[in-house]
Protein backbone atom coordinates (compact mmCIF):
# COMPACT_ATOMS: atom_id res chain seq x y z
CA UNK A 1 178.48 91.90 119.73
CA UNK A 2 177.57 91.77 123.65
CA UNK A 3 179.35 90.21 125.64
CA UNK A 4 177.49 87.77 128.71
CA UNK A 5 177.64 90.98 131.08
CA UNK A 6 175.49 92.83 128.65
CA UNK A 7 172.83 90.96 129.93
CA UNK A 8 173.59 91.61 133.51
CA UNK A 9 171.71 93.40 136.03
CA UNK A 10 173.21 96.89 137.20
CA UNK A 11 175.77 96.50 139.23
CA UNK A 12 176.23 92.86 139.21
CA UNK A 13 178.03 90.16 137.71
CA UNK A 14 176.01 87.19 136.81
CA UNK A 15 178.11 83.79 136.43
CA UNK A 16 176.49 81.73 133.26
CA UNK A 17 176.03 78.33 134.78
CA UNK A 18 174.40 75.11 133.16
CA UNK A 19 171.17 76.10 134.46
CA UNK A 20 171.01 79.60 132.84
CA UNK A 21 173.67 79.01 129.66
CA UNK A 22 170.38 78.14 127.28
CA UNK A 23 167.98 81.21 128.67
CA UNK A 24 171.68 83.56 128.02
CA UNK A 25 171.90 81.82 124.09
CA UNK A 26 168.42 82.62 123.35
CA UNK A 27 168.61 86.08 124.43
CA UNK A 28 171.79 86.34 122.34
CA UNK A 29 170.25 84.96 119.46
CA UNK A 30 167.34 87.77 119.84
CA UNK A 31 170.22 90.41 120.35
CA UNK A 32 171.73 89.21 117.63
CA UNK A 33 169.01 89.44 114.94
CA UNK A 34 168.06 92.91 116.02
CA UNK A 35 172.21 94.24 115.43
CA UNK A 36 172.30 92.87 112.25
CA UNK A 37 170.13 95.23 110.87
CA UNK A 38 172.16 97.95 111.65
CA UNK A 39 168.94 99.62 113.25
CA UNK A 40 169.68 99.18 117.13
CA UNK A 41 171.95 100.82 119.67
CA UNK A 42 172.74 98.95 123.00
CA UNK A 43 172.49 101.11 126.42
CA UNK A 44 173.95 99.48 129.40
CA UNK A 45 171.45 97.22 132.46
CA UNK A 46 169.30 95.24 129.92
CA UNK A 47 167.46 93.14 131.91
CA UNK A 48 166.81 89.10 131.30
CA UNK A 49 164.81 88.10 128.21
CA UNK A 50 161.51 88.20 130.17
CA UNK A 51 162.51 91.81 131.40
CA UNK A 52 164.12 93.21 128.21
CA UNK A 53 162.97 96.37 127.27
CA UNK A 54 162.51 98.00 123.46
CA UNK A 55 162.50 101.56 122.53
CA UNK A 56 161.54 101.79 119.11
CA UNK A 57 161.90 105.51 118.16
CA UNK A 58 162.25 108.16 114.78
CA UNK A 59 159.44 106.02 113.33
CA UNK A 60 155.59 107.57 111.33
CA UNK A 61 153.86 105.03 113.81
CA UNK A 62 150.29 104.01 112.91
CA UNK A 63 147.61 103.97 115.95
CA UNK A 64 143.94 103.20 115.91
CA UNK A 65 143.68 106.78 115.42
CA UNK A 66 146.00 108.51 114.76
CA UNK A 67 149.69 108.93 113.00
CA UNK A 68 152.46 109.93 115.26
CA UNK A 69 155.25 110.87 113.10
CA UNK A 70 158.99 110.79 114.77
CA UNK A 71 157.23 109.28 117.37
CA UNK A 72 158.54 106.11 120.22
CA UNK A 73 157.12 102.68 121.36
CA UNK A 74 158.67 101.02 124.61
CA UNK A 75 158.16 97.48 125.36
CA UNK A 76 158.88 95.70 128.38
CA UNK A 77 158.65 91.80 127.96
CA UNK A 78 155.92 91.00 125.48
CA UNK A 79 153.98 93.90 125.94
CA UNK A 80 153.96 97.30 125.15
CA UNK A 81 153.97 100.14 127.92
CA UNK A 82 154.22 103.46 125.92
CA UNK A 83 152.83 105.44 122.80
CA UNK A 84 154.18 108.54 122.39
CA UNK A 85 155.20 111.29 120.07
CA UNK A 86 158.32 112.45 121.72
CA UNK A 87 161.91 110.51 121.74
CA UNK A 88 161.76 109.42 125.26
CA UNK A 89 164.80 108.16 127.57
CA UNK A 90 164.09 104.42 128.09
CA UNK A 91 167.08 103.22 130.59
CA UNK A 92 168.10 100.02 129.85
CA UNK A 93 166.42 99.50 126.59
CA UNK A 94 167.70 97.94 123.46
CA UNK A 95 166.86 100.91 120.78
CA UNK A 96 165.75 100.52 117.14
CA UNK A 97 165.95 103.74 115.15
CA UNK A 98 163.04 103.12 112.80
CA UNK A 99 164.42 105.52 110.50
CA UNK A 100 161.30 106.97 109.53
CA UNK A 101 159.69 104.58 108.24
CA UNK A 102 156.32 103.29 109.23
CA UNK A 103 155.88 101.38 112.33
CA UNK A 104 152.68 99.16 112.26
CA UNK A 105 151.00 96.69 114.60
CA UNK A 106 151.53 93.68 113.41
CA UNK A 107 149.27 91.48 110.49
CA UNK A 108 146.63 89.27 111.41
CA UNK A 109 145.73 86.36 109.05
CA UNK A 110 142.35 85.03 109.21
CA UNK A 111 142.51 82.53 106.64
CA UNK A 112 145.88 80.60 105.25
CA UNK A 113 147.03 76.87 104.64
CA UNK A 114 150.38 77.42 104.60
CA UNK A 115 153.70 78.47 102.28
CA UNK A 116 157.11 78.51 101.44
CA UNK A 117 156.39 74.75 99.99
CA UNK A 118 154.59 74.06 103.05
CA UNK A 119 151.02 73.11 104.16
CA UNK A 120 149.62 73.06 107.53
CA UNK A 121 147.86 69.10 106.71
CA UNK A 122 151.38 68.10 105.46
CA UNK A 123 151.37 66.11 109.13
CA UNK A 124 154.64 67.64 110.16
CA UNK A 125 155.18 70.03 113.04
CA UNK A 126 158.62 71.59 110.94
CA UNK A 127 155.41 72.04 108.11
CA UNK A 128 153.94 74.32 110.74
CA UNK A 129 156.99 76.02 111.69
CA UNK A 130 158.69 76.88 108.24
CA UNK A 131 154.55 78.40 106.85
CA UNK A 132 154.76 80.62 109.99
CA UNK A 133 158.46 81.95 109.62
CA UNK A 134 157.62 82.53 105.88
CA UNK A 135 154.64 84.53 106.92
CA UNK A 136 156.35 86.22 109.41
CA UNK A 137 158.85 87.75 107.36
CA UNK A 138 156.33 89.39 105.25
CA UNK A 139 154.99 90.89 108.03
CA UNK A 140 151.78 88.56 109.68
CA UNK A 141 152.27 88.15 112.90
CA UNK A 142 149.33 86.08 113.85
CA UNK A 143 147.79 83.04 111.71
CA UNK A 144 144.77 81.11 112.08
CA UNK A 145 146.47 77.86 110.19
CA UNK A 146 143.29 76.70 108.21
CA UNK A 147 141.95 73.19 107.53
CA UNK A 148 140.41 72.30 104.05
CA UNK A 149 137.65 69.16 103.99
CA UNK A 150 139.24 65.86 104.53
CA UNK A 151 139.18 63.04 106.63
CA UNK A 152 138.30 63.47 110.08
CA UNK A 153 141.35 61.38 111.24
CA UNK A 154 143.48 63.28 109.52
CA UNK A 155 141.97 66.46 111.48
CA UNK A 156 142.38 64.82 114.78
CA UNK A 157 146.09 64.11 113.74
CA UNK A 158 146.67 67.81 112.35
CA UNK A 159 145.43 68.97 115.59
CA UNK A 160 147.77 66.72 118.08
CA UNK A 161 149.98 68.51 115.39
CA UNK A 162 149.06 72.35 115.73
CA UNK A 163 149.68 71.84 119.44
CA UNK A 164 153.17 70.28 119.26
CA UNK A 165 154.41 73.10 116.97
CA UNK A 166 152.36 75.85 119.07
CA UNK A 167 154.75 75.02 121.94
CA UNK A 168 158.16 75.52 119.31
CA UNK A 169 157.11 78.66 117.77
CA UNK A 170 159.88 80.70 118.35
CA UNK A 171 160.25 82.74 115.34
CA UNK A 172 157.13 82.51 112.97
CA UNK A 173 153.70 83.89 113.06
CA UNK A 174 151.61 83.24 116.39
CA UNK A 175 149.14 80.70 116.11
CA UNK A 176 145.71 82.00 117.56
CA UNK A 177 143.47 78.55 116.85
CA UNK A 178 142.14 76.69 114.10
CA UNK A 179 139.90 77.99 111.13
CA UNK A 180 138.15 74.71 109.55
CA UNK A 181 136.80 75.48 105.59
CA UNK A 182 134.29 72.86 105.33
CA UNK A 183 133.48 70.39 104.60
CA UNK A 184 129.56 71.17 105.34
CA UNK A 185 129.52 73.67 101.76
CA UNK A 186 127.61 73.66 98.45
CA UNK A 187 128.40 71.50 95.51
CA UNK A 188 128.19 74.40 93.12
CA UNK A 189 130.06 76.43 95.15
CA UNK A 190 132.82 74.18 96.07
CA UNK A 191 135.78 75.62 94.24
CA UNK A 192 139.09 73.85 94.93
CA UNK A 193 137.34 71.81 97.81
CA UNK A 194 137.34 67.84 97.11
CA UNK A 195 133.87 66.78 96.44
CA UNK A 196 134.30 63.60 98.02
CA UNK A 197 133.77 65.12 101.41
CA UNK A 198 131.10 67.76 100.54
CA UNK A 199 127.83 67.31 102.85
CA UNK A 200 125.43 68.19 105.31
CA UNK A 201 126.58 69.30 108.66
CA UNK A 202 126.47 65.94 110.81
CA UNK A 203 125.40 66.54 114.61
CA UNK A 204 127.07 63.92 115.91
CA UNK A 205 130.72 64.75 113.72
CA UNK A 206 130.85 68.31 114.49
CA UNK A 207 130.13 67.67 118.29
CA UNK A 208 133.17 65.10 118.67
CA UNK A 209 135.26 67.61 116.68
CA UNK A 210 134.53 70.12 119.06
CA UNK A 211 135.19 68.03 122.02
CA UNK A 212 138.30 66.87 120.97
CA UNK A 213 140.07 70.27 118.82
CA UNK A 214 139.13 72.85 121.13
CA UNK A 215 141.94 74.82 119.40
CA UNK A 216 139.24 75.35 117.05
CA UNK A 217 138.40 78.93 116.34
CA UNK A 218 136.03 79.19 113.94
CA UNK A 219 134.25 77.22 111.05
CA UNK A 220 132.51 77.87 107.65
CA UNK A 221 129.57 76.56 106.26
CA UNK A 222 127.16 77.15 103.48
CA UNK A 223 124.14 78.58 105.29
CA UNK A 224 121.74 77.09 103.02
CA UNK A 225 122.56 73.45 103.67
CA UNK A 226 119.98 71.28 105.82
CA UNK A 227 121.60 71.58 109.64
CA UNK A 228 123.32 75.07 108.95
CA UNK A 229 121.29 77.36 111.35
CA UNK A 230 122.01 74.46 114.39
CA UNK A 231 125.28 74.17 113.31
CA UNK A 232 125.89 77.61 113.67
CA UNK A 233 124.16 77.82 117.00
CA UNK A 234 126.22 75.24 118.27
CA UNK A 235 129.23 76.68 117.07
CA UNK A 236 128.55 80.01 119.07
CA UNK A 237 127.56 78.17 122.54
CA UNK A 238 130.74 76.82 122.10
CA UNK A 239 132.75 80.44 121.76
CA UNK A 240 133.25 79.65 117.78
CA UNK A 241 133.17 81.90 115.01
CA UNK A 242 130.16 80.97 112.44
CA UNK A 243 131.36 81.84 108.78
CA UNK A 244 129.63 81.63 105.42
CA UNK A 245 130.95 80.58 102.75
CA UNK A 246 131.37 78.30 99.45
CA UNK A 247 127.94 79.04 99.22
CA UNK A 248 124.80 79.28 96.93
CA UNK A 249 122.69 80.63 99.65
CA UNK A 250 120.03 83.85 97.88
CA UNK A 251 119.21 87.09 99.99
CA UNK A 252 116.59 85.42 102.11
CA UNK A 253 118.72 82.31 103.21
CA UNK A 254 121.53 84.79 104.21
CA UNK A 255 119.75 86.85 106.55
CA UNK A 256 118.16 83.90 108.88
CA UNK A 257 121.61 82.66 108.81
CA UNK A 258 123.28 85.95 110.03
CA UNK A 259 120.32 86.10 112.97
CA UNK A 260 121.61 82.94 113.76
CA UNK A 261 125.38 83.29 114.13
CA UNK A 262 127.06 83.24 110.83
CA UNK A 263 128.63 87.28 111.01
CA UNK A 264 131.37 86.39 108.68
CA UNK A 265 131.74 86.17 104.52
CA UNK A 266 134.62 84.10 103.77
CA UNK A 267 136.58 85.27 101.18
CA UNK A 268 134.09 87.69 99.54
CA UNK A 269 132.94 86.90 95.53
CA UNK A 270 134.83 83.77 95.85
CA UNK A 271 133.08 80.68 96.13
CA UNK A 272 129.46 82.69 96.37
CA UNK A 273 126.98 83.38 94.00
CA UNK A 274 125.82 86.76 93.05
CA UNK A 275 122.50 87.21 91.70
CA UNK A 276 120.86 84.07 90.54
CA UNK A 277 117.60 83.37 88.74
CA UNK A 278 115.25 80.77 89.79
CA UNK A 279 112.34 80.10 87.99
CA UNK A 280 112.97 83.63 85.74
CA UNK A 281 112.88 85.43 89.37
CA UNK A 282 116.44 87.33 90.20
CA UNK A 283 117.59 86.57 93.21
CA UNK A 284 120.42 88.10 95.17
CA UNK A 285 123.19 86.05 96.21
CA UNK A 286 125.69 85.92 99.39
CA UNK A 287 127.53 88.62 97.57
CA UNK A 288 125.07 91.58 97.40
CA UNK A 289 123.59 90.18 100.74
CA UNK A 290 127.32 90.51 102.29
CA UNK A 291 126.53 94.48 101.29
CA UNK A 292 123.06 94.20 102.12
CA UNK A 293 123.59 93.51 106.31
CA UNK A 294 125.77 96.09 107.25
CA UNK A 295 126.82 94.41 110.43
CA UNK A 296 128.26 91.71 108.37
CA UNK A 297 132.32 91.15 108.39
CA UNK A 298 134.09 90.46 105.05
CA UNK A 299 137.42 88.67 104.21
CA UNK A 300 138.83 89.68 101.09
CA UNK A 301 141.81 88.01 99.38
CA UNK A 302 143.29 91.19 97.84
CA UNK A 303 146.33 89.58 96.06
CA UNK A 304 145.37 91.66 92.96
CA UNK A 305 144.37 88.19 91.04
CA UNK A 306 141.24 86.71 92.55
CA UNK A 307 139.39 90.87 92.49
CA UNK A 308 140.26 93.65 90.02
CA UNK A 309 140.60 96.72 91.52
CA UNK A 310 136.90 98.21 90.63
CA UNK A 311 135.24 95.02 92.86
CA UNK A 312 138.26 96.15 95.92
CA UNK A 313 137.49 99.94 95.46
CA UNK A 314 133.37 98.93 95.99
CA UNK A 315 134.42 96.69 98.68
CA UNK A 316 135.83 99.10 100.57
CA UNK A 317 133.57 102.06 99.91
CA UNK A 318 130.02 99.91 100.38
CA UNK A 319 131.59 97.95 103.80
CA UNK A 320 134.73 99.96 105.10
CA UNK A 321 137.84 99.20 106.99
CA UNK A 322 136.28 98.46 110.13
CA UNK A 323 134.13 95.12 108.12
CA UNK A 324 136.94 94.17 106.24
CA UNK A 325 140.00 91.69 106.98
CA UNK A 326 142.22 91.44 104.56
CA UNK A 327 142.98 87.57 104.05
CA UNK A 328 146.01 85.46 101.94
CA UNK A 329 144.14 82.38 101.71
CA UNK A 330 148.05 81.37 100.95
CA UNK A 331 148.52 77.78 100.17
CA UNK A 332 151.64 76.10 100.43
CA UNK A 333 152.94 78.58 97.14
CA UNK A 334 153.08 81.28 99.05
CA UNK A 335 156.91 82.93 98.52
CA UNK A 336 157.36 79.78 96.31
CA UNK A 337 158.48 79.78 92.46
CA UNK A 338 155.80 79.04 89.47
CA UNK A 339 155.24 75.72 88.66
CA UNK A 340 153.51 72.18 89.88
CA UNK A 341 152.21 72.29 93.65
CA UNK A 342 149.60 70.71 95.90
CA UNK A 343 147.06 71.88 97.40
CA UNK A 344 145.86 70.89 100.69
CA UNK A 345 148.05 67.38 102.69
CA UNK A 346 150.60 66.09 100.48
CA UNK A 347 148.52 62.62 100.96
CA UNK A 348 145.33 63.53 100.15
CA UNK A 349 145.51 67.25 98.74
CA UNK A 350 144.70 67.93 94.68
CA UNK A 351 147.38 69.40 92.09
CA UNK A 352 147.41 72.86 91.16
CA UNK A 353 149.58 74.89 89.12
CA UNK A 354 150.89 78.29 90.53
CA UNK A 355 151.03 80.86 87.65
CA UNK A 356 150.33 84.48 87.03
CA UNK A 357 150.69 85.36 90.85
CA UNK A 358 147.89 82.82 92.15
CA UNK A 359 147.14 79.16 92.47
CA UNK A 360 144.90 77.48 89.85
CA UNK A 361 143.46 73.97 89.27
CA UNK A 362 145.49 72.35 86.21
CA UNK A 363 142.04 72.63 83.81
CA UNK A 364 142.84 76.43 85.22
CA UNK A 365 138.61 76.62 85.50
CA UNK A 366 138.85 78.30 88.76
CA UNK A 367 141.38 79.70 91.13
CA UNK A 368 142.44 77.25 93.80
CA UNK A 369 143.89 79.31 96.81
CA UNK A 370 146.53 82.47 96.69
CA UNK A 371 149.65 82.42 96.77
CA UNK A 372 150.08 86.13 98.73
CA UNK A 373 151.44 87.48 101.89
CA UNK A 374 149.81 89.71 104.20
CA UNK A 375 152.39 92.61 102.93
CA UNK A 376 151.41 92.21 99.63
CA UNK A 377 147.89 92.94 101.01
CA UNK A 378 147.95 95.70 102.07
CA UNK A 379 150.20 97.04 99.36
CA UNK A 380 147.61 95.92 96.20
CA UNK A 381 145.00 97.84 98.60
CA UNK A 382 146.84 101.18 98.64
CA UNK A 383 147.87 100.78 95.07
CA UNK A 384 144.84 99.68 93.17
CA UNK A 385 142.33 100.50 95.20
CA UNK A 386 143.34 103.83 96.51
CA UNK A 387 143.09 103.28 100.06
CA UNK A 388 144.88 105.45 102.69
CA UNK A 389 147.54 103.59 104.22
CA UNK A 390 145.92 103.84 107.83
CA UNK A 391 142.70 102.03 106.92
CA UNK A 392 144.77 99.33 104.55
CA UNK A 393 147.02 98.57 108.10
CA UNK A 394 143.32 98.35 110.02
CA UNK A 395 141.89 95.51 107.83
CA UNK A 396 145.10 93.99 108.20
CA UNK A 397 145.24 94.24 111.89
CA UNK A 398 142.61 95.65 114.49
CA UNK A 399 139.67 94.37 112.20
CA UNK A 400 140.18 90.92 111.96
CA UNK A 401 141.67 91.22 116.18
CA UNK A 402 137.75 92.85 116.81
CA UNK A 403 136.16 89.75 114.44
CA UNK A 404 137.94 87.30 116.25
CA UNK A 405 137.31 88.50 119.35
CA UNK A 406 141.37 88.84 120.24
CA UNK A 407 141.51 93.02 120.08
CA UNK A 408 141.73 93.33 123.88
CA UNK A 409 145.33 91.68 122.75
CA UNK A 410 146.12 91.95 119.61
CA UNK A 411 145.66 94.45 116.39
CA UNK A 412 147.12 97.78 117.58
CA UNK A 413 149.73 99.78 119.15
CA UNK A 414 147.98 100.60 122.24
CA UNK A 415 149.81 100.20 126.08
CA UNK A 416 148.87 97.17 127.78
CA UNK A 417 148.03 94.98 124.28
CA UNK A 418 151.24 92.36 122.89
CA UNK A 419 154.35 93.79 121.21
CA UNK A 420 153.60 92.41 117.77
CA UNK A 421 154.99 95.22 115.62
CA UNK A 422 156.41 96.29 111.84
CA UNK A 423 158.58 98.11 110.11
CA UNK A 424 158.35 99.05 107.14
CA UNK A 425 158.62 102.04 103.95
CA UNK A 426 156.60 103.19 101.89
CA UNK A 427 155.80 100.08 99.48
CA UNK A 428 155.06 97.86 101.90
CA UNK A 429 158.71 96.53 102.63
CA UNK A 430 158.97 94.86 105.55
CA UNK A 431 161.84 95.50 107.20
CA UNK A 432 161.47 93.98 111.11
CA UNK A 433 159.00 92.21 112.57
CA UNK A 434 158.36 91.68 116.85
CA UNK A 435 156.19 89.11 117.58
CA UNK A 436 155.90 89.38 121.68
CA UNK A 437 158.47 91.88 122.48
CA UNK A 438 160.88 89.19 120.44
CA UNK A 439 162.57 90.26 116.90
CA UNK A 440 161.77 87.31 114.58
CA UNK A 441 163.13 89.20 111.34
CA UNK A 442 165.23 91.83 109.97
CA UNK A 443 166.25 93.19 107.06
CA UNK A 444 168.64 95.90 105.85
């Protein structure tokens, strides 16, 4: 283990006082977690934690276009400052041998509500905290904590919440905003959602929402509810993402919403009707008009359970990996045991029984959330679907950064964008993950 001097600069010996003892500790700590995988060497003059530099090197590292096998990744701070296919001298720099293995940018979840026994509307800031380190160690390294219908005090509260454990974040998945499912969906379409709170979107509701939770990212609605297309409209003067979903919206209600904002399918074949008849006329649903608009985004919970391989291979080959995000939709099963759970606040949320890999209501009529990882994502999309490992890594990471607007930061291993980086082999293993230049897990 270092000693204090490791930390000092060149040529200098730094006394630990009161004032610094906590900022030496937490750099320590980091140190600490990085040695123990047995994947680091130490070179002398590592700066202070907001000047610490990483050279990540002898890794198959995954860019927007290209694989650079053998190749290196310096970061300085929380950013990262080279790319490059050649083992490079970094002075100073606390070195990870990758070993190999792939090096990733880190996984960006869309859509989740929480795991390792723990929901984001449990009203706890350590509920927050324990669902991101859970998430984090299977490799996401940003989370959009997600919001089913409920009552609206309860929001406000979950909000005041989401801020408080934003600020003590220190070792779980980065929280980018709020994603809100409902409560403006259809009735038919509802799924796991309580009906109690299934209506219209209200003017006046969503407007104080906004006001007050402009952590807020982005919000679904079935487009085919009275209020939709001004909802949506509203949602985008505002700088928030318009979704569709838990929908029975046909062909022709789909497209006037997508002129209108909504460029989003949440969780694609789930909660959305396919082709319908109406009065002996087919219709086709929010599925085949997902495929229909090609500018239209897609999540897709690929956990293996809630789409068979055949609907993941069409997926991919009808939209691609640069309209797909790969979402858990993770409730608080995620990493979590079979047996008795809840989903949604442990007030006001609805029992479900976790079985077979996935979350189901007790009557087991419908699925009610996944229990997956972003890790296992990716894997079930190289292994039953048969896509490359590049473009599985993209719908994990730069496509959902470019649908939420965030790729200028986030989603790829480019100079200038945030260190939030994997390791990992060949089956999707995760074996380090750097969230902002910091090393929030490792694993032999």
């Amino acid at each position: 283990m270092p000693s204090e001097d490791f930390f000092n600069e060149r040529g200098n010996n730094m006394k630990i006082t009161n004032e610094n003892r906590r900022e030496f500790m937490q750099k320590l700590a980091i140190v600490s977690l990085v040695a123990s995988s047995g994947m680091v060497s130490f070179k002398a003059g590592a700066q202070s934690m907001e000047g610490t530099r990483l050279k990540i090197y002898n890794g198959r590292i995954i860019t927007p276009y290209r694989v650079l096998n053998q190749g290196t990744i310096v970061v300085d701070g929380a950013k990262i400052v080279n790319v490059t296919d050649a083992n490079i001298e970094v002075p100073g720099a606390i070195e990870i041998d990758a070993k190999g293995l792939n090096v990733s940018p880190g996984f960006i979840d869309l859509h989740c509500h929480g795991g390792g026994g723990h929901s984001f509307l449990d009203g706890t800031v350590n509920a927050y905290l324990k669902a991101a380190e859970i998430h984090a160690k299977h490799g996401t390294t940003s989370i959009y904590p997600t919001a089913l219908s409920g009552e609206k005090e309860e929001l406000f509260k979950n909000v005041e919440i989401y801020s408080q454990a934003d600020q003590q974040n220190k070792r779980g998945a980065q929280f980018l905003g709020m994603f809100l499912e409902g409560p403006y969906y259809s009735m038919e379409q509802k799924g796991a959602q309580d009906p109690r709170y299934i209506r219209d979107p209200d003017p006046e509701e969503y407007k104080e929402i906004l006001a007050r939770a402009p952590i807020i990212k982005r919000w679904d609605s079935a487009p085919e509810r009275e209020g939709s297309l001004e909802f949506a409209r509203y949602l985008r003067s505002k700088g928030v993402m318009a979704s569709m979903g838990h929908t029975n919206a046909v062909y022709e209600d789909v497209l006037v919403a997508f002129e209108n904002g909504y460029s989003l399918a949440t969780h694609l074949y789930s909660g959305m009707a396919g082709v319908t008849r109406r009065d002996s006329f087919r219709f086709s649903g929010g599925v085949q008009s997902a495929f229909l608009i090609d500018e239209m985004n897609v999540e897709v919970i690929a956990d293996g359970k809630h789409l068979p391989a055949s609907l993941l291979k069409l997926i991919y080959q009808r939209k691609g990996a640069d309209k797909i995000a790969l979402v858990t939709d993770a409730m608080r099963g995620a990493g979590m045991p079979d047996g008795d759970s809840i989903l949604g606040s442990l007030e006001n949320g609805i029992k479900v029984i976790i079985e077979d890999g996935v979350a189901k209501l007790p009557d087991r009529s419908s699925f009610a959330g996944s229990v997956a990882t972003t890790d296992r994502l990716v894997r079930t999309m190289i292994t039953l679907a048969d896509v490359p490992l590049k473009d599985a890594v993209r719908m994990a990471s730069i496509t959902p950064a470019n649908i939420m607007g965030v790729a200028d930061q986030k989603g790829s291993l480019v100079p200038g964008k945030d260190a939030d980086i994997l390791i990992f082999d060949d089956d999707i293993q995760i074996k380090k993950t750097i969230i902002n230049g910091n090393v929030v897990y490792s694993r032999d």
